[in-house]
C-alpha atoms as a PDB file:
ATOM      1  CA  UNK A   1       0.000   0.000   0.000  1.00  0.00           C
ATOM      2  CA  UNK A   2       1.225   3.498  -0.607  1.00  0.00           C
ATOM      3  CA  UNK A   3       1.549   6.596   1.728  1.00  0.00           C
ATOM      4  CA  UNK A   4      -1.612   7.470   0.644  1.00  0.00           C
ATOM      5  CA  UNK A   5      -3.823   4.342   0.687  1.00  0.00           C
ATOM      6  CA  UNK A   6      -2.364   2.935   4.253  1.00  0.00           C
ATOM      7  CA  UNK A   7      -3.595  -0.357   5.038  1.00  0.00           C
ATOM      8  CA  UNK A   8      -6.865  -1.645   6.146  1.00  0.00           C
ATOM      9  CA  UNK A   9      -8.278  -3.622   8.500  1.00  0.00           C
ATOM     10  CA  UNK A  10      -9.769  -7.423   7.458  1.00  0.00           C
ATOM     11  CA  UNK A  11     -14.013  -6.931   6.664  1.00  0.00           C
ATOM     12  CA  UNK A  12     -16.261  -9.123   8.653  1.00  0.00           C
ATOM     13  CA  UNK A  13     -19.417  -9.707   9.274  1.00  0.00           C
ATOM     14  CA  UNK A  14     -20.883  -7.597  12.464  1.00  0.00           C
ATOM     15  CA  UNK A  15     -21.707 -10.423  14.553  1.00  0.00           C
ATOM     16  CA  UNK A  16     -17.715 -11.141  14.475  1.00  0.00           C
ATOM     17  CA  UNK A  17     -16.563  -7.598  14.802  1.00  0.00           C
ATOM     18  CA  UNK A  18     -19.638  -6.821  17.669  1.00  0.00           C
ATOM     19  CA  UNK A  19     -17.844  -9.942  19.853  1.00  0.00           C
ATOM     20  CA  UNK A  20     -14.540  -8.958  19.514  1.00  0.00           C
ATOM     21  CA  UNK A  21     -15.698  -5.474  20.557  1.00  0.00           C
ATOM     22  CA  UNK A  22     -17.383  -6.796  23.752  1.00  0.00           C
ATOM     23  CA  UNK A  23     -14.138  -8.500  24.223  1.00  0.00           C
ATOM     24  CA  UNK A  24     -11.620  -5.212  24.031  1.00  0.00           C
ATOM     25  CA  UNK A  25     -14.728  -3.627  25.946  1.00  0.00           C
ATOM     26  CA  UNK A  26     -13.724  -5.598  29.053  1.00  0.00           C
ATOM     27  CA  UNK A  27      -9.996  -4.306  28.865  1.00  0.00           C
ATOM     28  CA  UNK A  28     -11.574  -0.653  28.642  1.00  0.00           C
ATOM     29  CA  UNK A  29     -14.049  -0.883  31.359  1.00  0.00           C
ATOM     30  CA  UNK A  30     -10.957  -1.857  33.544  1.00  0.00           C
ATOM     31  CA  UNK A  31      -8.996   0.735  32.501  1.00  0.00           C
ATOM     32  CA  UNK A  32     -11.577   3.283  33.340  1.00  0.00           C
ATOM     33  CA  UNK A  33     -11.831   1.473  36.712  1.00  0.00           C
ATOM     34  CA  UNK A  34      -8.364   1.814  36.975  1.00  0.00           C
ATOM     35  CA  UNK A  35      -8.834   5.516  36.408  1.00  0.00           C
ATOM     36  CA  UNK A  36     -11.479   5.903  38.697  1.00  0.00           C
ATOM     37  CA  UNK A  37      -9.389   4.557  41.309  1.00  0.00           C
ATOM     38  CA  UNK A  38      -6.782   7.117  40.301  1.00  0.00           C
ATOM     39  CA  UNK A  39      -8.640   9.943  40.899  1.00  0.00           C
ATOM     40  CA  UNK A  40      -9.688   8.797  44.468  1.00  0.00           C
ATOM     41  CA  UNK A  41      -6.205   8.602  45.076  1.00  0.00           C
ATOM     42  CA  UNK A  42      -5.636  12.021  44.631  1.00  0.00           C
ATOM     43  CA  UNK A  43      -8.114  12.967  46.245  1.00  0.00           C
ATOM     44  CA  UNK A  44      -6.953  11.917  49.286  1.00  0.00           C
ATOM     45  CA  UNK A  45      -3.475  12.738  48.911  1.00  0.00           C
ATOM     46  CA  UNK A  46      -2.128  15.854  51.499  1.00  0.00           C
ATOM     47  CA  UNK A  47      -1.238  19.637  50.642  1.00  0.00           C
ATOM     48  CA  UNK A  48       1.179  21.794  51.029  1.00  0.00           C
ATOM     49  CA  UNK A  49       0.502  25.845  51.458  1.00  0.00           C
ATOM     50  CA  UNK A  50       1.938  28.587  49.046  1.00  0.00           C
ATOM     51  CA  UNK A  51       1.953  32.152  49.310  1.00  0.00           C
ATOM     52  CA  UNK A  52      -1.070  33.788  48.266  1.00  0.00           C
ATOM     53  CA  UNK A  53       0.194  37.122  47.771  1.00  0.00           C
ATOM     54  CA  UNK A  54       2.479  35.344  44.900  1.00  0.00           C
ATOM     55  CA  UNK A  55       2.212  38.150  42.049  1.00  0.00           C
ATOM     56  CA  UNK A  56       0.793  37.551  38.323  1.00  0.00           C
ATOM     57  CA  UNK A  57       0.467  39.789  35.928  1.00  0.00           C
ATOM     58  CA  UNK A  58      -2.809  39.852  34.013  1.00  0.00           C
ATOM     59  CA  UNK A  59      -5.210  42.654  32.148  1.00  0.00           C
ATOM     60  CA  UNK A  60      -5.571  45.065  34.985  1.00  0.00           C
ATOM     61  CA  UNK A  61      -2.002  44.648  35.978  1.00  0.00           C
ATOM     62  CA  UNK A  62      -0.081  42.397  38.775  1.00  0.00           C
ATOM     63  CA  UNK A  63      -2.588  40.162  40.831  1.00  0.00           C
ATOM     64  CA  UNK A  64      -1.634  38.329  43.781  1.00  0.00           C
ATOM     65  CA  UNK A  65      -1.969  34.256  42.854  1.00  0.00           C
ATOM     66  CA  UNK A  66      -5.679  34.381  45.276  1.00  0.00           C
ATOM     67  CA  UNK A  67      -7.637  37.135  42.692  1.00  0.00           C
ATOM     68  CA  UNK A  68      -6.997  34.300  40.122  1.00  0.00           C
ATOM     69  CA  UNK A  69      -9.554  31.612  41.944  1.00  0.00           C
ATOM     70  CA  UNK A  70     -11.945  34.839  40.773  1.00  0.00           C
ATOM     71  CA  UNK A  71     -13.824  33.857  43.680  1.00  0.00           C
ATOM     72  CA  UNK A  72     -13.842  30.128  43.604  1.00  0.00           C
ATOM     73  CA  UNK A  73     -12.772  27.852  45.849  1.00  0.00           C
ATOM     74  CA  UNK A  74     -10.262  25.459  43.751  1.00  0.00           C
ATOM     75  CA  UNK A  75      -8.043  26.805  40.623  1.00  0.00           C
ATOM     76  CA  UNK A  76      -6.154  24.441  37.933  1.00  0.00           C
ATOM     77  CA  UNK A  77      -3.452  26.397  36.124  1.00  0.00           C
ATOM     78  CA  UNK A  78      -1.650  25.594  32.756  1.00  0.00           C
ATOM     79  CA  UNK A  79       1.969  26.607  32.521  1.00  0.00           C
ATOM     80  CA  UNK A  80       2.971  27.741  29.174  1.00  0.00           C
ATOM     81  CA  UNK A  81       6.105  27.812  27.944  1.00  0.00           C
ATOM     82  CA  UNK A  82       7.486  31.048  26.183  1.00  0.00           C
ATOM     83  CA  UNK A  83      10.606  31.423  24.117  1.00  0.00           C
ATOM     84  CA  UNK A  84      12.000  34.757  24.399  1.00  0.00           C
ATOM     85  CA  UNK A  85      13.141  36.232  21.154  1.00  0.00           C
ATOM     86  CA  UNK A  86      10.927  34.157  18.579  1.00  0.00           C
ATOM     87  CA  UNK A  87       8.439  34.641  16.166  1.00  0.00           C
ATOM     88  CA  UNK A  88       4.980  33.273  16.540  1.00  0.00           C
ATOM     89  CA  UNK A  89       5.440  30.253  14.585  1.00  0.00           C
ATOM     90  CA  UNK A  90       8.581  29.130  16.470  1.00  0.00           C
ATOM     91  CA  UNK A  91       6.580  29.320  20.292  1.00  0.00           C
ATOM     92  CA  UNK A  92       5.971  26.427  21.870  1.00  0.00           C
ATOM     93  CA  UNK A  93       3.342  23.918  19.966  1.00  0.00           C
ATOM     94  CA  UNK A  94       2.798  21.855  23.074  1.00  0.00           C
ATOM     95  CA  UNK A  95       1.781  24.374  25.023  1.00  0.00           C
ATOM     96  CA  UNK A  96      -0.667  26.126  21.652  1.00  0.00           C
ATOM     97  CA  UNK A  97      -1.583  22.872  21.590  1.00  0.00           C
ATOM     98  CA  UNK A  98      -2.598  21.849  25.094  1.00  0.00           C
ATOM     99  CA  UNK A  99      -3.971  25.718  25.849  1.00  0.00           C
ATOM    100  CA  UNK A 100      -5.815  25.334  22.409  1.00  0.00           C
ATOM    101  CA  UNK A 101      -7.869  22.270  23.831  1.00  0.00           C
ATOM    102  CA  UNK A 102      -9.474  24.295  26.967  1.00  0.00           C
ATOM    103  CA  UNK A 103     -11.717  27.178  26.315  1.00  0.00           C
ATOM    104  CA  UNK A 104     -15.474  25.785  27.354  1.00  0.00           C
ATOM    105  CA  UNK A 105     -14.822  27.082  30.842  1.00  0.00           C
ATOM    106  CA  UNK A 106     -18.725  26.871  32.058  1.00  0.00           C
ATOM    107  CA  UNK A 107     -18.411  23.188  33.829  1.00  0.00           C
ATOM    108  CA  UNK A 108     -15.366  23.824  35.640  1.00  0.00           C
ATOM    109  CA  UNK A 109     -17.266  26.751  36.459  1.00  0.00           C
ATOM    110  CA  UNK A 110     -20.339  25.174  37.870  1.00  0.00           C
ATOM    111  CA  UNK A 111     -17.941  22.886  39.597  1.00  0.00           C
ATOM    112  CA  UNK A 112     -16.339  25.599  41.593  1.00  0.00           C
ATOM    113  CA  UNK A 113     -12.615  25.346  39.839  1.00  0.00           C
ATOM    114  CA  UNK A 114     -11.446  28.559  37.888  1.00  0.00           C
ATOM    115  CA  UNK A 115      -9.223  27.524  34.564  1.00  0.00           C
ATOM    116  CA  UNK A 116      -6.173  29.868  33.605  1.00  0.00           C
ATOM    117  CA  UNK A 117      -3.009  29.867  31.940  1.00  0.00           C
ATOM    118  CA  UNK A 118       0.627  31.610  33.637  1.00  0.00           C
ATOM    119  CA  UNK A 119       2.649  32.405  30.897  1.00  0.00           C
ATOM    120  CA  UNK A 120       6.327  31.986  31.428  1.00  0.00           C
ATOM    121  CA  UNK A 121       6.650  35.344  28.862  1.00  0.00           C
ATOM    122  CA  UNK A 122       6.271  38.914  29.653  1.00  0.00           C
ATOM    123  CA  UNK A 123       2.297  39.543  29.928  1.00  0.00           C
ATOM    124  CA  UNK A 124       2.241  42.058  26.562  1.00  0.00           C
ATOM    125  CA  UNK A 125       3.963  39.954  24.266  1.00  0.00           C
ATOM    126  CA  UNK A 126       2.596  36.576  25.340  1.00  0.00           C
ATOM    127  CA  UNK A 127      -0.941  38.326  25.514  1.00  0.00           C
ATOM    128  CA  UNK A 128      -0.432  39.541  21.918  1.00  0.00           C
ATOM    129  CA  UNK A 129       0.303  35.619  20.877  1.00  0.00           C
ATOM    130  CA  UNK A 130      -3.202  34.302  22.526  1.00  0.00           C
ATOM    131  CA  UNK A 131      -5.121  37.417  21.083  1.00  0.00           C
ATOM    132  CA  UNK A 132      -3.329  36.056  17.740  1.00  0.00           C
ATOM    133  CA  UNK A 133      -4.953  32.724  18.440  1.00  0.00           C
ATOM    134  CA  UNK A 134      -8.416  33.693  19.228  1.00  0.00           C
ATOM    135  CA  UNK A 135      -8.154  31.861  22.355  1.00  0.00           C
ATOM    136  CA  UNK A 136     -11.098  33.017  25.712  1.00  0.00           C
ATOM    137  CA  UNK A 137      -9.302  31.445  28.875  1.00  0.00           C
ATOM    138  CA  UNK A 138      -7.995  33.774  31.529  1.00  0.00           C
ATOM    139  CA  UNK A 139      -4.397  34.584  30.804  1.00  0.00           C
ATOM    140  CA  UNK A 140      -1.814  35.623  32.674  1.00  0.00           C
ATOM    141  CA  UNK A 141       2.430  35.942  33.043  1.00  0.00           C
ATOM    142  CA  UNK A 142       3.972  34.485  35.749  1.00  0.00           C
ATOM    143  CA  UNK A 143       7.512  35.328  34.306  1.00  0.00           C
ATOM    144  CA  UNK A 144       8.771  37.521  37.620  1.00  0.00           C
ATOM    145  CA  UNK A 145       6.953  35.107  39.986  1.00  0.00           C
ATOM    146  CA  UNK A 146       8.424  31.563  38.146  1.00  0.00           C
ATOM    147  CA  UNK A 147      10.646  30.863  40.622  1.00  0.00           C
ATOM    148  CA  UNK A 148       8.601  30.719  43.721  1.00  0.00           C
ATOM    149  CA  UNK A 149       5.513  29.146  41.729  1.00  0.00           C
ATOM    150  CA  UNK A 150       7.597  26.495  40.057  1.00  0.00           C
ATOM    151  CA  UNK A 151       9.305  24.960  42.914  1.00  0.00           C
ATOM    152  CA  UNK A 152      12.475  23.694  41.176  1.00  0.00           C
ATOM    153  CA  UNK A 153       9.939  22.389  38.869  1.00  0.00           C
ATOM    154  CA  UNK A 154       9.515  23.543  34.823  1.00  0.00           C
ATOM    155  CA  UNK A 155       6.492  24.780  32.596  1.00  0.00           C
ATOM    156  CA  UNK A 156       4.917  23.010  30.707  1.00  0.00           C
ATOM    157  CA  UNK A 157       2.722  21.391  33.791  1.00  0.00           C
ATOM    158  CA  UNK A 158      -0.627  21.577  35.305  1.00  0.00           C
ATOM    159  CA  UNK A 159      -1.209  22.571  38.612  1.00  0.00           C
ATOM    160  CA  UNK A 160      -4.318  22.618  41.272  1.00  0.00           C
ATOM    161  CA  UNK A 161      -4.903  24.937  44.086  1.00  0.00           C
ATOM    162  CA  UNK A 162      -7.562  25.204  46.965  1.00  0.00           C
ATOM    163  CA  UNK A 163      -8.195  28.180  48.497  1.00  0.00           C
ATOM    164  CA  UNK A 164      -9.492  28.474  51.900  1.00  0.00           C
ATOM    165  CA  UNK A 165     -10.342  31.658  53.279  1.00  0.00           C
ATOM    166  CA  UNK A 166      -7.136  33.763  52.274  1.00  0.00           C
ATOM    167  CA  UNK A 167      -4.727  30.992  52.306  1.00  0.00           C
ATOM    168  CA  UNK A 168      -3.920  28.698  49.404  1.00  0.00           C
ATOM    169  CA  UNK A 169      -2.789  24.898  49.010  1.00  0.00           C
ATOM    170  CA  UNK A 170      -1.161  23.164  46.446  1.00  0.00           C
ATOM    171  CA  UNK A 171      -2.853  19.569  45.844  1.00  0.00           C
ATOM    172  CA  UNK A 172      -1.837  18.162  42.360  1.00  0.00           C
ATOM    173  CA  UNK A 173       0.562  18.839  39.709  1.00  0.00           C
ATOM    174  CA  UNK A 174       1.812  16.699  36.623  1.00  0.00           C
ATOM    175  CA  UNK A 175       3.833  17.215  33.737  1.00  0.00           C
ATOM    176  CA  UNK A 176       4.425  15.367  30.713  1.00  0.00           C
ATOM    177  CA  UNK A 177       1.888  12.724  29.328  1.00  0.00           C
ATOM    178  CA  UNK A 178       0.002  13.113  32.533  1.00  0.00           C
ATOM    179  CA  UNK A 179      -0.936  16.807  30.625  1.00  0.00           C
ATOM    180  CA  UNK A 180      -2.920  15.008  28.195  1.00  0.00           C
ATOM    181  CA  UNK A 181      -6.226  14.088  30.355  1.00  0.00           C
ATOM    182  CA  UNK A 182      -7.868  18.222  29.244  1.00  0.00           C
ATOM    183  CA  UNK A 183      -6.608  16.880  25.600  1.00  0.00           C
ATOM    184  CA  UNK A 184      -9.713  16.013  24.134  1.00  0.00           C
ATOM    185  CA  UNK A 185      -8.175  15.576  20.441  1.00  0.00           C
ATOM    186  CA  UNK A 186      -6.003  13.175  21.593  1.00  0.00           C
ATOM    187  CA  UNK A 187      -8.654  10.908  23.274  1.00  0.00           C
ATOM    188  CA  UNK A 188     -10.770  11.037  19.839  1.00  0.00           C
ATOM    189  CA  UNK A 189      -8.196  10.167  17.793  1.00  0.00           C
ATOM    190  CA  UNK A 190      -7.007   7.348  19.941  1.00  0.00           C
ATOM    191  CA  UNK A 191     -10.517   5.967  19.048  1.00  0.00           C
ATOM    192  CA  UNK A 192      -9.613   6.135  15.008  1.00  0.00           C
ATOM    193  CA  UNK A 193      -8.683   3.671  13.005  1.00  0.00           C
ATOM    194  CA  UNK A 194      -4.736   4.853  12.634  1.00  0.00           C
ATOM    195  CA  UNK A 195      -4.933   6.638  15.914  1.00  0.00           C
ATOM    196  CA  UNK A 196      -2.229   9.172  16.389  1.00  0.00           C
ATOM    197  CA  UNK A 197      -0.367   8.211  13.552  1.00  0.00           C
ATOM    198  CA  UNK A 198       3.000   8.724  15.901  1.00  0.00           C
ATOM    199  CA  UNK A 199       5.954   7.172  16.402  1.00  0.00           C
ATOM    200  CA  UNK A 200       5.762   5.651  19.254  1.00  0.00           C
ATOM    201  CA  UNK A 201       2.842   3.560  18.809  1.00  0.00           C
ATOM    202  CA  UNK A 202       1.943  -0.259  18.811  1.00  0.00           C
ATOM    203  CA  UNK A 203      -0.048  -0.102  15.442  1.00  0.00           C
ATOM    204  CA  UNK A 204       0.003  -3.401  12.521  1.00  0.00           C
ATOM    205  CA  UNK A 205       2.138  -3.291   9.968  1.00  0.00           C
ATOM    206  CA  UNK A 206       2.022  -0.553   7.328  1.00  0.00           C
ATOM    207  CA  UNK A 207      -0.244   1.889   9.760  1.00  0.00           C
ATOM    208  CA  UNK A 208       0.634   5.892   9.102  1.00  0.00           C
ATOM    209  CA  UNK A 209       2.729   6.858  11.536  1.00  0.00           C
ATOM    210  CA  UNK A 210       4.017  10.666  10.559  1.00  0.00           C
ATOM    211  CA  UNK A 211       4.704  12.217  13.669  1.00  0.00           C
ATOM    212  CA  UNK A 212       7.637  12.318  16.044  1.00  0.00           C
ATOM    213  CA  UNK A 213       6.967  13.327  19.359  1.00  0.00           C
ATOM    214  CA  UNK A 214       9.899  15.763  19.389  1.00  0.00           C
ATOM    215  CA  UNK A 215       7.351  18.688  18.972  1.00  0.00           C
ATOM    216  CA  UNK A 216       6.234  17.939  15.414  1.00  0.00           C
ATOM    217  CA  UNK A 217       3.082  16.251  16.556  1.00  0.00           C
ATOM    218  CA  UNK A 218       1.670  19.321  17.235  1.00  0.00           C
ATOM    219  CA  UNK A 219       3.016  21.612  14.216  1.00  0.00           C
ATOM    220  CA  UNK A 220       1.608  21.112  10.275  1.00  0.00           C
ATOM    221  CA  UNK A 221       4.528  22.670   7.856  1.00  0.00           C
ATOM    222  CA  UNK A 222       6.578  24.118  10.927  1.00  0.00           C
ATOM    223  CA  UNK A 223       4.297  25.929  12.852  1.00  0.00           C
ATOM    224  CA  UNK A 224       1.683  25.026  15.540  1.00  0.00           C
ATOM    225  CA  UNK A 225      -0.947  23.680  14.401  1.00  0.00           C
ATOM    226  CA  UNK A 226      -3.855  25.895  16.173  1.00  0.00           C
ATOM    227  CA  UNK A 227      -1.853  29.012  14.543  1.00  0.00           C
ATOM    228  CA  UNK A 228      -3.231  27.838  10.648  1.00  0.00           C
ATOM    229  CA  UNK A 229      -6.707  28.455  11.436  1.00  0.00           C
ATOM    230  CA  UNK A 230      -6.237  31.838  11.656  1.00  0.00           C
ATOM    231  CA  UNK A 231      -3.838  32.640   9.170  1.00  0.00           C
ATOM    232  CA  UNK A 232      -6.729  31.073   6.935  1.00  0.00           C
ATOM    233  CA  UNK A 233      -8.931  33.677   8.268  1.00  0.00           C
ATOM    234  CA  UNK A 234      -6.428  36.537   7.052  1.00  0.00           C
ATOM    235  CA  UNK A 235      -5.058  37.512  10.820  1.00  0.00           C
ATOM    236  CA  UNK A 236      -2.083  39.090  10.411  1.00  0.00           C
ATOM    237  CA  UNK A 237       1.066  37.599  13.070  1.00  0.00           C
ATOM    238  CA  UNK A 238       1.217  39.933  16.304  1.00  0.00           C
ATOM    239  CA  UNK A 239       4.601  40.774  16.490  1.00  0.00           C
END
């Protein structure tokens, strides 16, 4: 088969393909137990406190780290990497990427969590790049603030806070591949026939497989991959 007519899977009849189903629907039903029991797990694991008077810098100007809960009681926060110096099409696609997958903010909302993004770049110039994208999540930099928010830890992670009363509490963070649970892409397309086409994974014989996981996952013809939507739409790059 060529590049572009990969391989198929063998036709059967339904009854066949409905049992073998049932069978690989054990395996999942498992693995969302397994999930399930996950999340209880961190639930119950312990805190530790942070300073709330931590500065951001948003909109209206620097913000101590408690104005972002905007009033709620928990916060998860995205940090985005920023390289200094680059043109938009050079920025990190993980992070356009992973930002580009939250922006229905309504049931976190009802749920009592508030959603936003620390940038590690300077709020103007980072601000300009998710303007660029179109993008409705609260934004903000943490660049003058990254040392005592990271922890000897890097961006590109996800963090949850509590606040209660004026203090705040650290309860989760992960990094990595643990970053792709608010990727709802990448749980649809691990549902397709070819999957993520990447790499890395165990596919039959002949499957596409086009992307590295160096970064070029998440860019089409060397840029990220959120930023072709609006070139399309004739925005013009921010800076």
């Amino acid at each position: 088969m060529t590049a572009d007519r990969p391989p198929l899977p063998e036709v059967t009849d339904r009854q066949t393909w409905q049992a073998q189903l049932d069978e690989l629907a054990v395996r999942e039903k498992a693995h969302t137990r397994e999930g399930d029991r996950l999340a209880a797990a961190r639930r119950r694991l312990p805190m530790v406190e942070v300073d709330p008077s931590i500065p951001v810098v948003g909109a209206q100007g620097p913000v101590p780290l408690l104005d972002v809960f905007e009033g709620r009681r928990m916060l998860t926060v995205y940090y985005a990497m920023w390289h200094d110096d680059r043109a938009p099409k050079d920025q990190c696609e993980g992070c356009t990427f992973f930002t580009a997958e939250v922006q229905e903010l309504a049931y976190l909302h009802s749920r009592d969590v508030t959603y936003a993004v620390f940038s590690q770049g300077p709020y103007e110039l980072s601000r300009a790049y998710y303007d660029f994208l179109g993008w409705d999540v609260p934004w903000y930099s943490a660049r003058d603030s990254a040392e005592q928010l990271l922890a000897d830890r890097w961006f590109g992670m996800r963090v949850s806070y509590l606040r209660e009363g004026d203090r705040v509490f650290e309860t989760y963070w992960t990094t990595g591949r643990g970053v792709e649970r608010a990727a709802p892409s990448y749980a649809i397309l691990d549902e397709t026939l070819y999957g993520r086409q990447e790499t890395w994974e165990d596919s039959p014989e002949g499957w596409p497989k086009e992307f590295g996981v160096s970064g070029e996952q998440f860019r089409v013809e060397g840029r990220p991959t959120a930023q072709w939507v609006q070139l399309s739409a004739g925005k013009k790059e921010p800076f």
